[in-house]
N, C-alpha and C. Protein backbone atom coordinates (compact mmCIF):
# COMPACT_ATOMS: atom_id res chain seq x y z
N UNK A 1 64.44 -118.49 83.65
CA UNK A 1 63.03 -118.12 83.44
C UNK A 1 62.78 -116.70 83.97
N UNK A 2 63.34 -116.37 85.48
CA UNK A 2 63.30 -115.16 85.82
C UNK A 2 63.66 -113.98 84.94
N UNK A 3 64.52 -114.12 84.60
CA UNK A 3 65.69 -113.45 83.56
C UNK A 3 64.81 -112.91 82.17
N UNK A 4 64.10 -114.22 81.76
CA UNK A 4 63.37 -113.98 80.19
C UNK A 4 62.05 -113.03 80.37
N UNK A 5 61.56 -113.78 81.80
CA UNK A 5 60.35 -112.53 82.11
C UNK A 5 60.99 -110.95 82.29
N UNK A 6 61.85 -110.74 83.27
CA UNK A 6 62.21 -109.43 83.42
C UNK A 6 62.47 -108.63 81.72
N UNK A 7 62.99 -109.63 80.94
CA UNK A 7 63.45 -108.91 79.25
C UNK A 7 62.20 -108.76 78.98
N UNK A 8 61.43 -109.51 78.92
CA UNK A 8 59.85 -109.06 78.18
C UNK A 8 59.49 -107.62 78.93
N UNK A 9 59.25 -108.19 80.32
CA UNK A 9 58.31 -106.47 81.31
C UNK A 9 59.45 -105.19 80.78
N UNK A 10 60.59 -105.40 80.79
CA UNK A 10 61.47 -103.93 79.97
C UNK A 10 60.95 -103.82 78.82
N UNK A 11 60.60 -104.79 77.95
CA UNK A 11 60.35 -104.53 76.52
C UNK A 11 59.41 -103.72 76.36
N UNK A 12 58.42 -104.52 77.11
CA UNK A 12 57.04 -104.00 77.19
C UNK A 12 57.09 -102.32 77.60
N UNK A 13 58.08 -102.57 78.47
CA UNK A 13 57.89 -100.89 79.72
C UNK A 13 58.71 -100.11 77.99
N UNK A 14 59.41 -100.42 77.02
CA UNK A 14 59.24 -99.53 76.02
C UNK A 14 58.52 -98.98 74.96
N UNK A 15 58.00 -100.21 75.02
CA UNK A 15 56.80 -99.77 73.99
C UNK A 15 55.57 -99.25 74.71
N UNK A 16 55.68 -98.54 75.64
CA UNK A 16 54.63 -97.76 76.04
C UNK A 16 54.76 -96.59 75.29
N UNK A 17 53.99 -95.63 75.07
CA UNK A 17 53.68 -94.46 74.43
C UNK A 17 53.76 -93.90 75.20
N UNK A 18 54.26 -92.53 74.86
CA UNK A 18 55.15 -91.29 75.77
C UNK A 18 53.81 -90.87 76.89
N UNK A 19 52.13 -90.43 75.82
CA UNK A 19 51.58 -89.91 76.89
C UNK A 19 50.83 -90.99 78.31
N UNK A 20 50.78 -92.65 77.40
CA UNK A 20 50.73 -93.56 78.85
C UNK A 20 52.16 -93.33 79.98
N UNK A 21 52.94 -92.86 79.54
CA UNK A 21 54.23 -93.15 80.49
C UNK A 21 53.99 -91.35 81.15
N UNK A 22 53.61 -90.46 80.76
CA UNK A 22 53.35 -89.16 81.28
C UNK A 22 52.02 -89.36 82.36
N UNK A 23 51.00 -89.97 82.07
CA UNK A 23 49.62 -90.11 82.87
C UNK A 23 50.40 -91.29 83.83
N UNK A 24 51.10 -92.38 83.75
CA UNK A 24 52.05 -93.12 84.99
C UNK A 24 52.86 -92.80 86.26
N UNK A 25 53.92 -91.16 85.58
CA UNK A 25 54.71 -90.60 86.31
C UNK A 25 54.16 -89.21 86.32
N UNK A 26 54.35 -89.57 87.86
CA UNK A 26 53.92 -88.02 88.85
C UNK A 26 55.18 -87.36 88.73
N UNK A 27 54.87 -86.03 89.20
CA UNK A 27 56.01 -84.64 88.70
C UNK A 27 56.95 -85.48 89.48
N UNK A 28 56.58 -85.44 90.71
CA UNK A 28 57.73 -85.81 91.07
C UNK A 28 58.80 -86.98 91.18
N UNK A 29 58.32 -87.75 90.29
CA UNK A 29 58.67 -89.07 89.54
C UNK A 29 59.80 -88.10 88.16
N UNK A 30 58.79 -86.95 87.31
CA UNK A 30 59.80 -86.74 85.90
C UNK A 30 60.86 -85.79 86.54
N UNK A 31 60.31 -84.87 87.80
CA UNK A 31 62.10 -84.16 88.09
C UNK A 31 63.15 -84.89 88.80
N UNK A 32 62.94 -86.01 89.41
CA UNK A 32 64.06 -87.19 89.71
C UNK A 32 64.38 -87.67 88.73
N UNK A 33 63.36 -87.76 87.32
CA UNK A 33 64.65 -88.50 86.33
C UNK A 33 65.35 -87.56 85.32
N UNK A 34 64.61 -86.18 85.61
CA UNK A 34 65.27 -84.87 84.46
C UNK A 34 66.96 -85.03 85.47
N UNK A 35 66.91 -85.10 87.06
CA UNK A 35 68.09 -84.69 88.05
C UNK A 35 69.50 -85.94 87.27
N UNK A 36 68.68 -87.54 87.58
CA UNK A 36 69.17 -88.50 86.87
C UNK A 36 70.10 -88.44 85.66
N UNK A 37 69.48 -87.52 85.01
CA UNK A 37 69.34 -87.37 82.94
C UNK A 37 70.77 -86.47 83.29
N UNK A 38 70.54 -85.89 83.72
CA UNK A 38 71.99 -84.34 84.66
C UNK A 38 72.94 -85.30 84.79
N UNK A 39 72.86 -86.08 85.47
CA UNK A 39 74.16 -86.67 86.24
C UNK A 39 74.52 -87.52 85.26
N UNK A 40 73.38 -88.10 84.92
CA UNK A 40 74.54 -88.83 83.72
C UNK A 40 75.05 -88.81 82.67
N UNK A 41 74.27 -87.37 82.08
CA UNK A 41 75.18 -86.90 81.13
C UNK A 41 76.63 -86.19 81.62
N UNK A 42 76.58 -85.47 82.74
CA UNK A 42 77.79 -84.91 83.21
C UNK A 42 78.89 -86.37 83.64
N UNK A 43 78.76 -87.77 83.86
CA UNK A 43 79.13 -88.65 83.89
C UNK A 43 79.79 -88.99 82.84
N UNK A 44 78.64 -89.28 81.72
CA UNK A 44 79.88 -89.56 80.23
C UNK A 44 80.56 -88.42 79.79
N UNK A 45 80.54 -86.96 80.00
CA UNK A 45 81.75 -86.23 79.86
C UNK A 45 82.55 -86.19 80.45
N UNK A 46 82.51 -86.87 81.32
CA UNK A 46 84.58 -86.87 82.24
C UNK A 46 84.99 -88.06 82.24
N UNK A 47 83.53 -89.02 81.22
CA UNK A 47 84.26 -90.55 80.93
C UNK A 47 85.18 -90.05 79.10
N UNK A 48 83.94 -89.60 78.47
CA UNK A 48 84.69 -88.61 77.56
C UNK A 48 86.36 -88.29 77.74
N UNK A 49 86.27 -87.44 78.36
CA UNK A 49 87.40 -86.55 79.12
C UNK A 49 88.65 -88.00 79.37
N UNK A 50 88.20 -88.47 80.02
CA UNK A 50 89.04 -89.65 80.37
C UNK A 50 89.87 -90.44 79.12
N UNK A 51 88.66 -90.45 78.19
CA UNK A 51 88.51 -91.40 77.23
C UNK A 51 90.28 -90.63 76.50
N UNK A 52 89.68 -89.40 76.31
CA UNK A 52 90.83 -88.11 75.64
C UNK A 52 92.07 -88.26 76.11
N UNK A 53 92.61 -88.51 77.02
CA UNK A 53 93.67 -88.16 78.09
C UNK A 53 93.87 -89.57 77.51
N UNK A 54 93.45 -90.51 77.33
CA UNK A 54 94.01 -91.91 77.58
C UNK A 54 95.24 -91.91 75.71
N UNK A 55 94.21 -90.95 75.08
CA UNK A 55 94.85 -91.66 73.80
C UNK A 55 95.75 -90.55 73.73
């Protein structure tokens, strides 16, 4: 039951509209997830990278 609620509140948390989710998060809420967005793209390029080397 826990489980099915948490899938709905994500669902929900997507179908919010960009400017409700902008009036939600404070600056300093969007430059922790621009820092986030950094790392994990630099993450899948040396999984990338990895991926290369393997084959």
């Amino acid at each position: 039951v826990q489980k099915r609620l948490l899938l709905l509140h994500s669902m929900r948390a997507h179908t919010l509209t960009h400017s409700e989710l902008t009036r939600m998060t404070s600056k300093k809420k969007v430059e922790s997830l621009e820092r986030s967005k950094c790392c994990l793209s630099s993450s899948v390029e040396t999984l990338h990278r990895s991926m290369r080397r393997k084959n």
